[in-house]
Protein backbone atom coordinates (compact mmCIF):
# COMPACT_ATOMS: atom_id res chain seq x y z
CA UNK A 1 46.82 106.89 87.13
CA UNK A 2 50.89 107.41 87.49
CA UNK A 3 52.60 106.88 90.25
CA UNK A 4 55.98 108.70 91.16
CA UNK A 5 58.54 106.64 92.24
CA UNK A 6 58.74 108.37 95.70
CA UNK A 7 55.05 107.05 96.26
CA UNK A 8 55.85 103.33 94.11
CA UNK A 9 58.53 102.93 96.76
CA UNK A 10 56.54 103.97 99.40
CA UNK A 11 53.74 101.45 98.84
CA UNK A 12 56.39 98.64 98.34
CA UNK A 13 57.37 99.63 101.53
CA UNK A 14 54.27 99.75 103.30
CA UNK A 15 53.67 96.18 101.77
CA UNK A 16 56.54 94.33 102.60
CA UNK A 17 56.06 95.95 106.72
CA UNK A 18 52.77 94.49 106.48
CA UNK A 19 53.63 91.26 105.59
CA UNK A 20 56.93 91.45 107.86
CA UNK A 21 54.10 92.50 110.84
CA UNK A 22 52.50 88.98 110.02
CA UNK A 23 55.79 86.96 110.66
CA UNK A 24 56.35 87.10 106.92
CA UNK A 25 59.99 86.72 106.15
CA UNK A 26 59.79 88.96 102.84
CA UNK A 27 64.03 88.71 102.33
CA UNK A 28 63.95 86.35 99.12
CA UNK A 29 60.84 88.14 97.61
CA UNK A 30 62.20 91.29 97.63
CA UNK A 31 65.60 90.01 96.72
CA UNK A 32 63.83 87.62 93.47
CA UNK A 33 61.50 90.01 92.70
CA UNK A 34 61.68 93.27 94.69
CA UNK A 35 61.57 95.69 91.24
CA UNK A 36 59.29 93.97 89.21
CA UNK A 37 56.58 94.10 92.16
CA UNK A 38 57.75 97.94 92.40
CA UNK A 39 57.19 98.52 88.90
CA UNK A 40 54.26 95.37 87.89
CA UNK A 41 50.68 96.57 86.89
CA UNK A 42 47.80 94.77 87.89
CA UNK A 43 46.44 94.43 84.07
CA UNK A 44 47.98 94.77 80.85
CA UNK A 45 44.39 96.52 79.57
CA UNK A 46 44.42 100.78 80.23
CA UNK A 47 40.74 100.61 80.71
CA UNK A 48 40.91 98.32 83.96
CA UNK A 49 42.02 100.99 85.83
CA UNK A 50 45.02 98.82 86.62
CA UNK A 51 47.63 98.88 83.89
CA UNK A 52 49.60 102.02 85.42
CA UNK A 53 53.27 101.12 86.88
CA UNK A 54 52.33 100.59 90.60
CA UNK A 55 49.22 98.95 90.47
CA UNK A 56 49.98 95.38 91.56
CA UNK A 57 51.10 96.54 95.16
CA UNK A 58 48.94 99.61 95.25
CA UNK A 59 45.56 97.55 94.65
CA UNK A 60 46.61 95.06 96.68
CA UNK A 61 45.98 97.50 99.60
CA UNK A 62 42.12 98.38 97.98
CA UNK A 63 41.49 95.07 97.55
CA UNK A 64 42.68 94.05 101.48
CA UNK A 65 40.57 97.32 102.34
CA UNK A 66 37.31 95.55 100.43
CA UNK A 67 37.70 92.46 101.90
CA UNK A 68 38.43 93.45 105.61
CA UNK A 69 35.02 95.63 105.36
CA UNK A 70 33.11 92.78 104.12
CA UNK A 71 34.43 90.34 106.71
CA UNK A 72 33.01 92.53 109.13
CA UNK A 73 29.19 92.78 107.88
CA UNK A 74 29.04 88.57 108.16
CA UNK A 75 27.70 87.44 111.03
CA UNK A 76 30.02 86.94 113.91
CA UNK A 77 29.97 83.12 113.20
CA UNK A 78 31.24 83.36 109.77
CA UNK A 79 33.76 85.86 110.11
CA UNK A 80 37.93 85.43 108.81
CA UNK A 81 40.35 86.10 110.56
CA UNK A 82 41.59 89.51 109.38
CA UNK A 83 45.51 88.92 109.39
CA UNK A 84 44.58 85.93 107.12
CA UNK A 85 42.50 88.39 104.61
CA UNK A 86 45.87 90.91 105.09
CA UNK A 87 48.23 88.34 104.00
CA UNK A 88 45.76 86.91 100.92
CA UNK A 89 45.25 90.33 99.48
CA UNK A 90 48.85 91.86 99.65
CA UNK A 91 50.06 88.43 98.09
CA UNK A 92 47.05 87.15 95.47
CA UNK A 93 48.80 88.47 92.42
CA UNK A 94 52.71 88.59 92.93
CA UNK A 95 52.90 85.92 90.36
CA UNK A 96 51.67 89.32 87.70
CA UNK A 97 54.99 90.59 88.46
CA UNK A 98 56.76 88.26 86.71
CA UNK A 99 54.14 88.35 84.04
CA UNK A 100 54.06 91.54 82.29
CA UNK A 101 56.88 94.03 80.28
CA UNK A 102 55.61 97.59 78.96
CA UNK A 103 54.30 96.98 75.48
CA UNK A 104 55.96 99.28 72.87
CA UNK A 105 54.06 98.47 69.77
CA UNK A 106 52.42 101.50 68.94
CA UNK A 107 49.17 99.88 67.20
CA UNK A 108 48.20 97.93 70.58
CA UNK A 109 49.13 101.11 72.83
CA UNK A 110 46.72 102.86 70.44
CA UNK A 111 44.11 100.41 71.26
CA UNK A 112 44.85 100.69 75.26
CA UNK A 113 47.15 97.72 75.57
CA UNK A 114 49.91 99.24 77.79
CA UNK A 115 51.64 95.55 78.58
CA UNK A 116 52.74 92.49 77.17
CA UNK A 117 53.25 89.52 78.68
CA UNK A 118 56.45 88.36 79.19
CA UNK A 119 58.48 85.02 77.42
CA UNK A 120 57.85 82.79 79.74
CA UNK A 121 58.59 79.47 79.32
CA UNK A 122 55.96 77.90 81.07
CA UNK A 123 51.90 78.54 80.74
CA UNK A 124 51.60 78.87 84.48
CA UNK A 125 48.00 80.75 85.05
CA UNK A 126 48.43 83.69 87.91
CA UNK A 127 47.45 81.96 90.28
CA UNK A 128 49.86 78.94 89.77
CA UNK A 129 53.19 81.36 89.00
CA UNK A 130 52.07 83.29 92.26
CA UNK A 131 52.09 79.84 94.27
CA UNK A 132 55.17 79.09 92.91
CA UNK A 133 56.59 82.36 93.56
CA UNK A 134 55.84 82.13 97.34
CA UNK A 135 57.05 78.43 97.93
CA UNK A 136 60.49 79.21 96.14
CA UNK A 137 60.54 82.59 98.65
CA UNK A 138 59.63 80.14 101.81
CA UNK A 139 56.36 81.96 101.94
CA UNK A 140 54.36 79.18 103.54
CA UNK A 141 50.20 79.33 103.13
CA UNK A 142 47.69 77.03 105.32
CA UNK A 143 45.22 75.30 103.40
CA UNK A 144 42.78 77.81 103.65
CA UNK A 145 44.93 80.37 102.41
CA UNK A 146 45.95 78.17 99.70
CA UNK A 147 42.69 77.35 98.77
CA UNK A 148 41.94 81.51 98.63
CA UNK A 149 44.89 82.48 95.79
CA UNK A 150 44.37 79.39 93.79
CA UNK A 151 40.47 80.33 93.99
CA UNK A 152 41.07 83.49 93.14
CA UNK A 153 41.81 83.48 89.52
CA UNK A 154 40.51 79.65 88.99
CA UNK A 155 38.13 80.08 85.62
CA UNK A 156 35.13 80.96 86.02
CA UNK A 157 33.35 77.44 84.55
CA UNK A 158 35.20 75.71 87.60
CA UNK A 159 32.37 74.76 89.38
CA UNK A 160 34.19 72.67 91.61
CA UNK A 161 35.51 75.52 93.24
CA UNK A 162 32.33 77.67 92.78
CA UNK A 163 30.95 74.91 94.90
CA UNK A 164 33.13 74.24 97.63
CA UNK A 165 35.75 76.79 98.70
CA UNK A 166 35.63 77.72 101.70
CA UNK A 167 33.71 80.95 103.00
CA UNK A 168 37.29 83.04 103.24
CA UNK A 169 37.94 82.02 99.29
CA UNK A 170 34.69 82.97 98.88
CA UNK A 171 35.04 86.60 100.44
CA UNK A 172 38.34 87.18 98.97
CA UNK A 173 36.75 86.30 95.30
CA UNK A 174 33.78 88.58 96.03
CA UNK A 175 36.14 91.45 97.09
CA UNK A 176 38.55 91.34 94.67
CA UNK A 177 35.74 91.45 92.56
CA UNK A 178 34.62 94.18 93.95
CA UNK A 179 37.65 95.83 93.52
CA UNK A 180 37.88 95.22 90.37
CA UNK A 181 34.52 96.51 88.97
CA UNK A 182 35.75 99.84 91.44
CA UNK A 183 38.86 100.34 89.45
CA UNK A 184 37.26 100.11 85.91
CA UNK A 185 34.02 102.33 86.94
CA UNK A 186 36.95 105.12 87.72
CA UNK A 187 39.11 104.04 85.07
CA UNK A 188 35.79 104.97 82.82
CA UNK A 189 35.43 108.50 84.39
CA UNK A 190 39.14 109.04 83.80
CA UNK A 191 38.65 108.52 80.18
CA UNK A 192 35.34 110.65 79.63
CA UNK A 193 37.04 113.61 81.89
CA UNK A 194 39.97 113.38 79.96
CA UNK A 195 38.92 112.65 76.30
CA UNK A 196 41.04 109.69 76.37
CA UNK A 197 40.87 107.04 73.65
């Protein structure tokens, strides 16, 4: 998928209202990081679906979609609150903006590897560089919400948090789950239509 720029800023846009909606002050975010979330993919694979120049934000708006429709088949008793699920999903993965640059080696391009990650100095996992990313912009997260993004991309032999998260980490790992299995199923029609690879 490519995005123009026209619809890249767009979606920034639309992201940084919806957050602002929320009482979201999204001044230092924008200001630290407001082009490489305009520009950051969600992968650095091509056959994820999510390695176009875009994706991080643009996802972020399937994957709130996912998890607000799944929030409303649990019974009434177990259901999030939705501006909770909002704010998770739009800000899960900001710390991938700071992770990727576009990969110019020709042999791994050839082989669907569109990005590379960056030279960071630290080995901060996603979701650790994305909680640090929101307490240095004065993003503040409950525990719950916490508990969510630090869920989210916590390995999957953590059974710890398998365990015992919480039912909204829960629902926001199933959906972006979800969302992810989505994005590679049409990522795989993409190729086949267009004898890519």
């Amino acid at each position: 998928m490519i995005l123009t720029e026209e619809q890249k800023t767009q979606n920034l846009s639309y992201w940084i209202t919806g957050l602002n909606q929320m009482g979201i002050d999204t001044e230092c975010i924008i200001e630290k990081y407001g082009n490489l979330l305009l520009n950051a993919p969600l992968s650095e694979q091509f056959n994820t679906g999510a390695a176009y120049e875009g994706a991080l934000i643009d996802k972020s708006f399937r994957f709130s979609k996912i998890a607000k429709h799944m929030n409303k088949i649990l019974p009434a008793e177990l259901q999030q609150d939705e501006n909770k699920i909002i704010k998770i999903c739009l800000l899960a993965s900001v710390g991938k903006a700071a992770m990727f640059v576009p990969c110019k080696e020709k042999w791994k391009n050839d082989r669907g590897i569109l990005w590379d990650f960056t030279d960071r100095t630290t080995a901060l996992r996603t979701n650790q560089l994305t909680l640090f990313i929101l307490s240095q912009c004065g993003i503040v997260l409950d525990e719950m919400e916490y508990e969510a993004i630090d869920n989210l991309y916590s390995l999957d032999d953590d059974k710890y948090m398998k365990e015992f998260s919480g039912i909204l980490a829960s629902l926001v790992r199933m959906a972006y789950r979800f969302m992810w299995e989505e994005s590679k199923k049409l990522s795989k029609l993409s190729i086949k239509n267009n004898n890519m690879f």
